[in-house]
Protein backbone atom coordinates (compact mmCIF):
# COMPACT_ATOMS: atom_id res chain seq x y z
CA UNK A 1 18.64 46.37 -2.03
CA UNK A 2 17.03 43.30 -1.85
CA UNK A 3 15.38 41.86 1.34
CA UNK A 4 16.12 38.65 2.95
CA UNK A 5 14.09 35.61 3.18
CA UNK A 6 12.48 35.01 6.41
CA UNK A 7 15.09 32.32 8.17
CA UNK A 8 13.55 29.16 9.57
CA UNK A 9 16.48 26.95 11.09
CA UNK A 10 16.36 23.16 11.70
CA UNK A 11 15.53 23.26 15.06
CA UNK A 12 12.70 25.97 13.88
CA UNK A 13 11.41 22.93 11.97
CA UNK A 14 12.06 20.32 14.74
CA UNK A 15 9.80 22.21 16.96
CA UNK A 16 6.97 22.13 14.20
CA UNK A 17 7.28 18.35 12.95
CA UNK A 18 7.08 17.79 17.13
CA UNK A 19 4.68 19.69 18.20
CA UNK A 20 2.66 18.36 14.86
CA UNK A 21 2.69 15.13 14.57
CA UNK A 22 2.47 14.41 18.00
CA UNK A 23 5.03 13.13 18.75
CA UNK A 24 5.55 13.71 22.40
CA UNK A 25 3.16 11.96 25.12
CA UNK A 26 1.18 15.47 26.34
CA UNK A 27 0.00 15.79 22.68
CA UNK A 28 -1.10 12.89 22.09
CA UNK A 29 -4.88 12.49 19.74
CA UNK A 30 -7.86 11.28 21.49
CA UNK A 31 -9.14 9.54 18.22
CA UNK A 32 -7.56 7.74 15.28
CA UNK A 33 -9.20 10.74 12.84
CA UNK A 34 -7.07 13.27 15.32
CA UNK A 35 -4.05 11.07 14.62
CA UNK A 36 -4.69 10.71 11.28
CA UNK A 37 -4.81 14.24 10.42
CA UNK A 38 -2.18 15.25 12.30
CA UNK A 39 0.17 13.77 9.82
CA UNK A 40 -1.88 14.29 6.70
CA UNK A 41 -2.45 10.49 5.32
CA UNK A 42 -1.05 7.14 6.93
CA UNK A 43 1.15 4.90 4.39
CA UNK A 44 -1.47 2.19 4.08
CA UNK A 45 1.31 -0.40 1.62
CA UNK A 46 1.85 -2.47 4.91
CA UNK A 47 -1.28 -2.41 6.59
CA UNK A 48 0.12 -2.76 10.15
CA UNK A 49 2.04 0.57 9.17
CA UNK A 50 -1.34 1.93 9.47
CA UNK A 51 -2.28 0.93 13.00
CA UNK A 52 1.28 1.66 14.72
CA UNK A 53 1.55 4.80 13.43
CA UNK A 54 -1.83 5.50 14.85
CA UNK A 55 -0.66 4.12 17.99
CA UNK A 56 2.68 6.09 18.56
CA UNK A 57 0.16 9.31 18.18
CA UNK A 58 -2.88 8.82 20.21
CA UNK A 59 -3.09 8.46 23.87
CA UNK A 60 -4.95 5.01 24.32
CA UNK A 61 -4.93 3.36 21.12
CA UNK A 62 -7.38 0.62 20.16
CA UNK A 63 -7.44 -1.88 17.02
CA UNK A 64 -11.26 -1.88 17.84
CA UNK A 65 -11.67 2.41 17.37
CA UNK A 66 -9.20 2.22 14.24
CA UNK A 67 -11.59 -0.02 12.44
CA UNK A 68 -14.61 1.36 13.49
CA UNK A 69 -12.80 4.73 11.93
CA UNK A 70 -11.82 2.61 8.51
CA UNK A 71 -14.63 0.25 8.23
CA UNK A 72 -18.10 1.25 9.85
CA UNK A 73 -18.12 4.67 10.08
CA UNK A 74 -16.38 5.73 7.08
CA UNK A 75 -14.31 8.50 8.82
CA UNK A 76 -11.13 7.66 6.82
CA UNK A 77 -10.52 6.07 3.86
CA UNK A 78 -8.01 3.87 2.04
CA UNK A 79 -6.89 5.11 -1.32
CA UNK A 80 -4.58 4.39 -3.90
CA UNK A 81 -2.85 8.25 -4.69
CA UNK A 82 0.50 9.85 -4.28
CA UNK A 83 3.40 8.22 -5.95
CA UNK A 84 1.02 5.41 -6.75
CA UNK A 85 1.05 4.76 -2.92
CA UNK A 86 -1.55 3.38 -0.74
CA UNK A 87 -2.77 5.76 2.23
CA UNK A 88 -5.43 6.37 4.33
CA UNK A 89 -6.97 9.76 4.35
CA UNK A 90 -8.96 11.57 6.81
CA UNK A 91 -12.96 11.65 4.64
CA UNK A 92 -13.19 15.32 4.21
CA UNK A 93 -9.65 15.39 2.64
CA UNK A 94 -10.52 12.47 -0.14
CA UNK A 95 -12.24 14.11 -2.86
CA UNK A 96 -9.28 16.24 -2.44
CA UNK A 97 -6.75 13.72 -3.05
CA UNK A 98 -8.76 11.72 -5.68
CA UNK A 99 -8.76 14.88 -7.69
CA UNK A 100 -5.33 15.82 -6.60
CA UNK A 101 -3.47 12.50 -6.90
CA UNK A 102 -5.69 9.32 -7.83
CA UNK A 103 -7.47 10.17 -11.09
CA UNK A 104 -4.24 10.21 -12.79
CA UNK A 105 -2.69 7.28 -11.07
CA UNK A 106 -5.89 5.74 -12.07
CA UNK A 107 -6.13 6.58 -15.51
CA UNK A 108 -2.33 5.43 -15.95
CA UNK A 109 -3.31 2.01 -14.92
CA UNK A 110 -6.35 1.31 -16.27
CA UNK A 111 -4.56 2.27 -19.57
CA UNK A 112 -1.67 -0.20 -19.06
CA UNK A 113 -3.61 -2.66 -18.02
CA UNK A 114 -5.91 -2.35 -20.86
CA UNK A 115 -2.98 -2.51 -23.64
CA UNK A 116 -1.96 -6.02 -21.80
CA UNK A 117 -5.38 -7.29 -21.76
CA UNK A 118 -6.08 -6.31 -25.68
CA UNK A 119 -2.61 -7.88 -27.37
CA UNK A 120 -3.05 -11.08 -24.87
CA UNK A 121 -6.89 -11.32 -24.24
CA UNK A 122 -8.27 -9.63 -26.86
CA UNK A 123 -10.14 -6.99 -24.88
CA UNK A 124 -11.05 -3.40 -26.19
CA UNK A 125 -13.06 -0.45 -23.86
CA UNK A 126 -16.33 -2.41 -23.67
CA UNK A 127 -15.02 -5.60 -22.77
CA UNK A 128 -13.08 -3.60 -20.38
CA UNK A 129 -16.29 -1.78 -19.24
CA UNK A 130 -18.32 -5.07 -19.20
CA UNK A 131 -16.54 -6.68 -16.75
CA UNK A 132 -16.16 -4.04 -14.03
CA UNK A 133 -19.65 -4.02 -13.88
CA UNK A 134 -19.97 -7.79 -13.41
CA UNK A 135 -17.51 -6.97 -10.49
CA UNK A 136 -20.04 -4.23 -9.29
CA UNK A 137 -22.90 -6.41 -9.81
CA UNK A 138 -21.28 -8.96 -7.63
CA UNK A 139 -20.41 -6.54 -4.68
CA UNK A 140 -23.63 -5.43 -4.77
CA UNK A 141 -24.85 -8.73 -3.98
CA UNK A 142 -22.59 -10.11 -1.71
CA UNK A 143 -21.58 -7.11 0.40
CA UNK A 144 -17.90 -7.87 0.91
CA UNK A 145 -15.96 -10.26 -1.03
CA UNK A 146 -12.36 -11.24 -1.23
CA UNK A 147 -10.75 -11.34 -4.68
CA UNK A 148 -11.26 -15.51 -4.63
CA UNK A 149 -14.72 -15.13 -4.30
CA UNK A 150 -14.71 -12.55 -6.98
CA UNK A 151 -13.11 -14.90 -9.78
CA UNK A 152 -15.61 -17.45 -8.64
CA UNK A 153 -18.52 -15.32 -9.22
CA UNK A 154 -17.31 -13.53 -12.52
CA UNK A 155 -15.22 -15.74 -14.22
CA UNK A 156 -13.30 -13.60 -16.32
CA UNK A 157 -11.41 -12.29 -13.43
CA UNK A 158 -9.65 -16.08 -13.34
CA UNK A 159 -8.40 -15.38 -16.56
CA UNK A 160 -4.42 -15.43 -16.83
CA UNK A 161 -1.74 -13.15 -18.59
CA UNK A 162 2.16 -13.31 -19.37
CA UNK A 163 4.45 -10.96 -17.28
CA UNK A 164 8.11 -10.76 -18.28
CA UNK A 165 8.19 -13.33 -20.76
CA UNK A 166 11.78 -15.19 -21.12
CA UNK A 167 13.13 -13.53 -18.23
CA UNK A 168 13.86 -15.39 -14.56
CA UNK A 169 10.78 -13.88 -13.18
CA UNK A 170 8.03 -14.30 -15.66
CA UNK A 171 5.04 -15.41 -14.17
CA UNK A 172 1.49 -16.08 -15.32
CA UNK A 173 -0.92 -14.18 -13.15
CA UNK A 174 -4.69 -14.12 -12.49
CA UNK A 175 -5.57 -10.61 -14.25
CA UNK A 176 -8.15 -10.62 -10.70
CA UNK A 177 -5.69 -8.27 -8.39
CA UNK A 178 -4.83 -5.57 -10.90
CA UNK A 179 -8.37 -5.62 -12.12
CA UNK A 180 -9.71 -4.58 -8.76
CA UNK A 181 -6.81 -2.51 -7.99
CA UNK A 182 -7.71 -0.39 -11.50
CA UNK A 183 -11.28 -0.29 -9.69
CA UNK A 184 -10.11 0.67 -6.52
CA UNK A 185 -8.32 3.55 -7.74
CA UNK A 186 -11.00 4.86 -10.11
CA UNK A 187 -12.70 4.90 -6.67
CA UNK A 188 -15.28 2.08 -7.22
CA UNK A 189 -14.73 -0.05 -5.20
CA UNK A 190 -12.32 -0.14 -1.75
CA UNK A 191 -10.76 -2.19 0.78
CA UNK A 192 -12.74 -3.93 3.23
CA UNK A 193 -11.74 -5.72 6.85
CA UNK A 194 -8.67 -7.71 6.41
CA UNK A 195 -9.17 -11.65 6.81
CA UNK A 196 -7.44 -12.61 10.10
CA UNK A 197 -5.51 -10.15 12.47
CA UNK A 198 -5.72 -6.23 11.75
CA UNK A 199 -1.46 -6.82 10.68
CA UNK A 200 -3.03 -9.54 7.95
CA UNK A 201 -2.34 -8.53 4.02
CA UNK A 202 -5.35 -10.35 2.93
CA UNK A 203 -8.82 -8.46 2.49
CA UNK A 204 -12.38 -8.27 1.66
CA UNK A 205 -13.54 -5.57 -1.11
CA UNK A 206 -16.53 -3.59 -1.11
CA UNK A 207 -18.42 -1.09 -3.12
CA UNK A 208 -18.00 2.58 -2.24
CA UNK A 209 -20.19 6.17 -3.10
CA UNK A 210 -17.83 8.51 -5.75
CA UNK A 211 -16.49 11.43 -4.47
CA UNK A 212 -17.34 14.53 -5.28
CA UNK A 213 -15.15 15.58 -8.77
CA UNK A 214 -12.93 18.79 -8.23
CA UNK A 215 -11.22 20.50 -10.69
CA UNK A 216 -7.99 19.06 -10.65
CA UNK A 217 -5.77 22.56 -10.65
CA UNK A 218 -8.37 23.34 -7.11
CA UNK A 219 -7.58 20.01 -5.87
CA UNK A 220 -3.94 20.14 -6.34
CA UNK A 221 -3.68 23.85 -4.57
CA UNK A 222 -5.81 22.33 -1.88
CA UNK A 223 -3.35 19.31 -1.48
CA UNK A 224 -0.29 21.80 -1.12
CA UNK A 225 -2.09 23.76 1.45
CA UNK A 226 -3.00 20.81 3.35
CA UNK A 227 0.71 19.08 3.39
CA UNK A 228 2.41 22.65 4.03
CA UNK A 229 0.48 22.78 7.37
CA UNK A 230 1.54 19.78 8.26
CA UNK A 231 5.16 19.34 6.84
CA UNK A 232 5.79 22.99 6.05
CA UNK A 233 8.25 24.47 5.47
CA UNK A 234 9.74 22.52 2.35
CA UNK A 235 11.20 22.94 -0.46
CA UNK A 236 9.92 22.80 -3.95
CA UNK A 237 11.50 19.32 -4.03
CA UNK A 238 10.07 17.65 -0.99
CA UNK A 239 6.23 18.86 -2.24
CA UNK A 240 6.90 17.66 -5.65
CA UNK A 241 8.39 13.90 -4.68
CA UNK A 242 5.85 13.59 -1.95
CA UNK A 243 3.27 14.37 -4.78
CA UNK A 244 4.65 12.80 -7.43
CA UNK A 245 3.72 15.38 -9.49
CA UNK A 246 5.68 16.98 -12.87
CA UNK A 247 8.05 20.03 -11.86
CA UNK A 248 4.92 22.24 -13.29
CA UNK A 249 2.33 21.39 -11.17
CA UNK A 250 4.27 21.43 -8.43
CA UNK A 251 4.78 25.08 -8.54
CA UNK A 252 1.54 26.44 -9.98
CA UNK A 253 0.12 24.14 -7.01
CA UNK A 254 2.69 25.84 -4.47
CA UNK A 255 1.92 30.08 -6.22
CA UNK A 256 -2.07 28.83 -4.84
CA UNK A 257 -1.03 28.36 -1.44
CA UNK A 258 -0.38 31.38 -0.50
CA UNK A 259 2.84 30.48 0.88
CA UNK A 260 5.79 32.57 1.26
CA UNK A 261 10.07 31.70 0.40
CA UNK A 262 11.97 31.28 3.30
CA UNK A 263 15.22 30.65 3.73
CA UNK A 264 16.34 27.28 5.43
CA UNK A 265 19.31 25.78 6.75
CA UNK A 266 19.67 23.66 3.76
CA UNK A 267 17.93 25.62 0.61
CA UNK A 268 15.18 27.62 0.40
CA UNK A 269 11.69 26.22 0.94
CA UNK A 270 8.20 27.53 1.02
CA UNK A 271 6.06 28.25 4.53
CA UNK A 272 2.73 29.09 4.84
CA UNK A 273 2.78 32.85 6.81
CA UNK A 274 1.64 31.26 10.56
CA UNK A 275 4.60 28.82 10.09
CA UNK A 276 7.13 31.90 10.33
CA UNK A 277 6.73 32.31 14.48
CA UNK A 278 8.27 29.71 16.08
CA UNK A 279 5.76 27.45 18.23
CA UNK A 280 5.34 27.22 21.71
CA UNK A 281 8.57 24.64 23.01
CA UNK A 282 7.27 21.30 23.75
CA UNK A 283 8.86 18.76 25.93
CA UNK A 284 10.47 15.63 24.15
CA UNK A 285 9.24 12.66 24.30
CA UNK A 286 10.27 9.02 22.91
CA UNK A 287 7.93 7.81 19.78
CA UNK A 288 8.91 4.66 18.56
CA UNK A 289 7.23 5.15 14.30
CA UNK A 290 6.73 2.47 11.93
CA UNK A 291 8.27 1.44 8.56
CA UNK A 292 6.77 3.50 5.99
CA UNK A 293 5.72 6.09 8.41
CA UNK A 294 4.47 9.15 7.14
CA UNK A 295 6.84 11.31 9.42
CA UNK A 296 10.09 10.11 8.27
CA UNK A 297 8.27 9.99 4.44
CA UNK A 298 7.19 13.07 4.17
CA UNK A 299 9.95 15.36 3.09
CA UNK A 300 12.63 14.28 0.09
CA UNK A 301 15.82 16.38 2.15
CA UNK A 302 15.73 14.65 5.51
CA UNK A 303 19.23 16.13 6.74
CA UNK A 304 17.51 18.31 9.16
CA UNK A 305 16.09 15.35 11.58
CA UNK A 306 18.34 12.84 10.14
CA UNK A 307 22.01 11.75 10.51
CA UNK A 308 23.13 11.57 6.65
CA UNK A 309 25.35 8.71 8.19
CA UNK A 310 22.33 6.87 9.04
CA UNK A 311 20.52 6.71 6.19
CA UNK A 312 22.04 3.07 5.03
CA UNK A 313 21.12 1.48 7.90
CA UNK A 314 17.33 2.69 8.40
CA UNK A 315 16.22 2.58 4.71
CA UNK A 316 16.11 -0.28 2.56
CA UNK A 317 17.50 -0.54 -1.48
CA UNK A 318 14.24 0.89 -2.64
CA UNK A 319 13.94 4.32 -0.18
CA UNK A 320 11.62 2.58 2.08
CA UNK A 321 12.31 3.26 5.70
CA UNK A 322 12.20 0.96 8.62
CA UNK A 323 11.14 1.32 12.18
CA UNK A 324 12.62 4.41 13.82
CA UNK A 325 13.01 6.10 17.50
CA UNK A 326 11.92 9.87 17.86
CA UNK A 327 13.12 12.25 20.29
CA UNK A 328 13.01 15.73 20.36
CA UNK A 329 12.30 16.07 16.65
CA UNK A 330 15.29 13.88 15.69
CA UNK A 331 15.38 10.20 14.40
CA UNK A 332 17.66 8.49 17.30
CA UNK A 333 17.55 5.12 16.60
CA UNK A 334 15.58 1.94 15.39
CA UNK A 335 13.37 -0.77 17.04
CA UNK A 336 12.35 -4.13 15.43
CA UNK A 337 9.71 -6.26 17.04
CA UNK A 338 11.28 -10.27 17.25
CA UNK A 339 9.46 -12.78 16.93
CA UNK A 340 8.42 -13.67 20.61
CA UNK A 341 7.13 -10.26 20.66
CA UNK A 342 9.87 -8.38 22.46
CA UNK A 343 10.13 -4.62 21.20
CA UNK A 344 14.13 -5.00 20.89
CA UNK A 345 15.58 -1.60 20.63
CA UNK A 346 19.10 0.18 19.05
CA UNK A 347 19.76 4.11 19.82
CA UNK A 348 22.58 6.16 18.01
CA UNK A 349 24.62 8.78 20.11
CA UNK A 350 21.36 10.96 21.63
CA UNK A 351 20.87 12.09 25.10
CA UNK A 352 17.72 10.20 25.28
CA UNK A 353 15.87 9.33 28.63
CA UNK A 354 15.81 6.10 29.27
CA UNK A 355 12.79 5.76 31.43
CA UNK A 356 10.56 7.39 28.38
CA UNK A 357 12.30 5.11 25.79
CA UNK A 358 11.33 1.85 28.56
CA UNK A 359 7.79 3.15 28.76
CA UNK A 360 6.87 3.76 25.52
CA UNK A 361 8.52 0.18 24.47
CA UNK A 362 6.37 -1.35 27.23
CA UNK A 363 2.89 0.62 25.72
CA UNK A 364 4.01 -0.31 21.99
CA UNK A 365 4.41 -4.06 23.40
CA UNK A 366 1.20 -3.74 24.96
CA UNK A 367 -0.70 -2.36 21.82
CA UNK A 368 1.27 -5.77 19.69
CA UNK A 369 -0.18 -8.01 22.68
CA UNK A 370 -0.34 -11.06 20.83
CA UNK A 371 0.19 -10.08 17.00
CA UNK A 372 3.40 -10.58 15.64
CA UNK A 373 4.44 -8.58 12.87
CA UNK A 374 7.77 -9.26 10.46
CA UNK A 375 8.11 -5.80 8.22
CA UNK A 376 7.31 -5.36 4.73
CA UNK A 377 10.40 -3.92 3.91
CA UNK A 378 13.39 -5.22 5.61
CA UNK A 379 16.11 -2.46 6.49
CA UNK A 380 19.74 -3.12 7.84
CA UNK A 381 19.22 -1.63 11.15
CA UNK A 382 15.52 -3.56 11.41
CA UNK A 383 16.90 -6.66 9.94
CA UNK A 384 19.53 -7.00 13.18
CA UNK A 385 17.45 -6.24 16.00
CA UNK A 386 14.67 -9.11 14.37
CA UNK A 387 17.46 -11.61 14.23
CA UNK A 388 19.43 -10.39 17.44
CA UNK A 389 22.78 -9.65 15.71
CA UNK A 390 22.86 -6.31 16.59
């Protein structure tokens, strides 16, 4: 006879992603690290993604003590990774994800890029070679340096290539920006302050230590681990589009863990054995999350906190999702800041209370005080409350 699965229901998982990403005012971080681990590694592609969802997780959030974290102490770090993504990691988890998720994404690029630059500019490896360290040698001596100031000190950086010859888009780009991004995620060099406002695209570079190398298959097991605590349980699925990874790392990554099947609501999934008890209830609260935030993005089967019926209207074309209103473990509803800085606000049918949802509009407001941010990636739902049409 066989023996059932352990059964973790939806609101079994609810309770976790609460209670775990802090997403209800009494557990709230004291620090952006706290914050930051609580959800693994912040989607970093928009950088103001970074700072809100910071924000909607500690208790009194600062721009100053988030860039202290990023750019003078070190504490976490921006990497390009999973799904060729840009996130910020907490440091103790980055030679973990470099070894994990980068070093291929990195070797992937620097061989495309390489094949362009050899058929159009004649490079080969040394050339190649040569010029990142020209770039290095150039960090070195300026300290930071935006990419501008990069092509003016090593000229080869100016040089141009064709993209998508014949078509409507082709375009002749400086080779400069996927140059550095090739060194950024070998890990040689990283992001620095941003020029202007902490919501500004633009950015310094800077030279960075190596992390420590792990053997990849360690690293990978590691990274399961890691993302189970904080998203478990999940299926095979979730870990494997969250990685990026082939079907085959994915579950000689997941046998490492440690982690046992369980049965869910929708599938089976994997949960690490302290997942199984269900945790102590926590009272909802309103969290008003980011586009790209790694809550909503961390599973691939989101039916268990989210309205299928939704989905059109809070994601754009490309799977991004836009702003979104927590309670209770559920997406509820969107929020779009407009462009005289009012947090404007849209809930589905949810018994949400409406003092929390005022207050934590007011604090989110507060946090904006005079930045104005228009999203990355514009979403149905977001795109209405920005223009008012909804």
């Amino acid at each position: 006879m066989t023996t059932p699965l352990p059964r973790l229901t939806d609101a079994h998982r609810r309770a976790l992603l609460t209670t775990r990403h802090r997403l209800t005012p009494p557990l709230r971080a004291t620090t952006p690290e706290e914050a930051t681990a609580s959800v693994l590694a912040l989607h970093a592609t928009d950088p103001a993604s970074v700072y809100l969802s910071v924000a909607a997780r500690q208790k009194e959030a600062s721009v100053g003590e988030l860039e202290r974290a990023q750019y003078e102490d070190g504490t976490l770090v921006r990497m390009l990774c999973m799904r060729r993504t840009v996130f910020v990691v907490p440091r103790d988890l980055a030679p973990v994800v470099d070894a994990a998720a980068a070093r291929p994404v990195a070797a992937r690029l620097r061989r495309d890029l390489l094949k362009v630059l050899a058929e159009q500019l004649g490079y080969d490896e040394a050339k190649f070679t040569a010029v990142e360290r020209e770039v290095t040698t150039a960090l070195a001596a300026l300290g930071e340096a935006t990419a501008a100031q990069l092509g003016e000190a090593v000229p080869e950086l100016g040089e141009r290539i064709l993209l998508a010859p014949g078509k409507a888009y082709e375009a002749r780009p400086k080779i400069a920006n996927r140059f550095l991004g090739v060194m950024a995620a070998e890990n040689r060099i990283r992001r620095g302050r941003p020029l202007g406002s902490w919501a500004s695209s633009q950015f310094r570079w800077r030279l960075v230590e190596p992390h420590p190398e792990l053997p990849p298959a360690q690293a990978r097991a590691a990274l399961v681990t890691r993302y189970l605590e904080v998203f478990g349980p999940a299926t095979t699925e979730d870990v494997k589009w969250w990685t990026g990874w082939n079907l085959t790392d994915t579950r000689k990554a997941l046998a490492e863990t440690g982690a046992l099947p369980v049965a869910l609501d929708h599938g089976e999934g994997h949960a690490l054995p302290a997942d199984l008890e269900p945790p102590a209830p926590a009272d909802p609260g309103v969290a008003l999350l980011p586009a790209l935030d790694p809550t909503p993005m961390g599973w691939r089967h989101r039916d268990w906190y989210l309205d299928p019926a939704r989905t059109a209207g809070l994601f754009d074309t490309n799977g991004n999702i836009g702003p979104t209103i927590w309670w209770d473990g559920r997406i509820v509803g969107a929020w779009s800041q407009r462009a005289d800085g009012e947090i404007a606000t849209h809930l589905f049918d949810a018994d949400v209370s409406a003092a929390d949802l005022a207050a934590e509009t007011e604090r989110l407001a507060a946090f904006f005080g005079d930045t104005r941010i228009r999203a990355s990636f514009r979403t149905p739902l977001e795109r209405g409350l920005y223009d008012g049409t909804l």
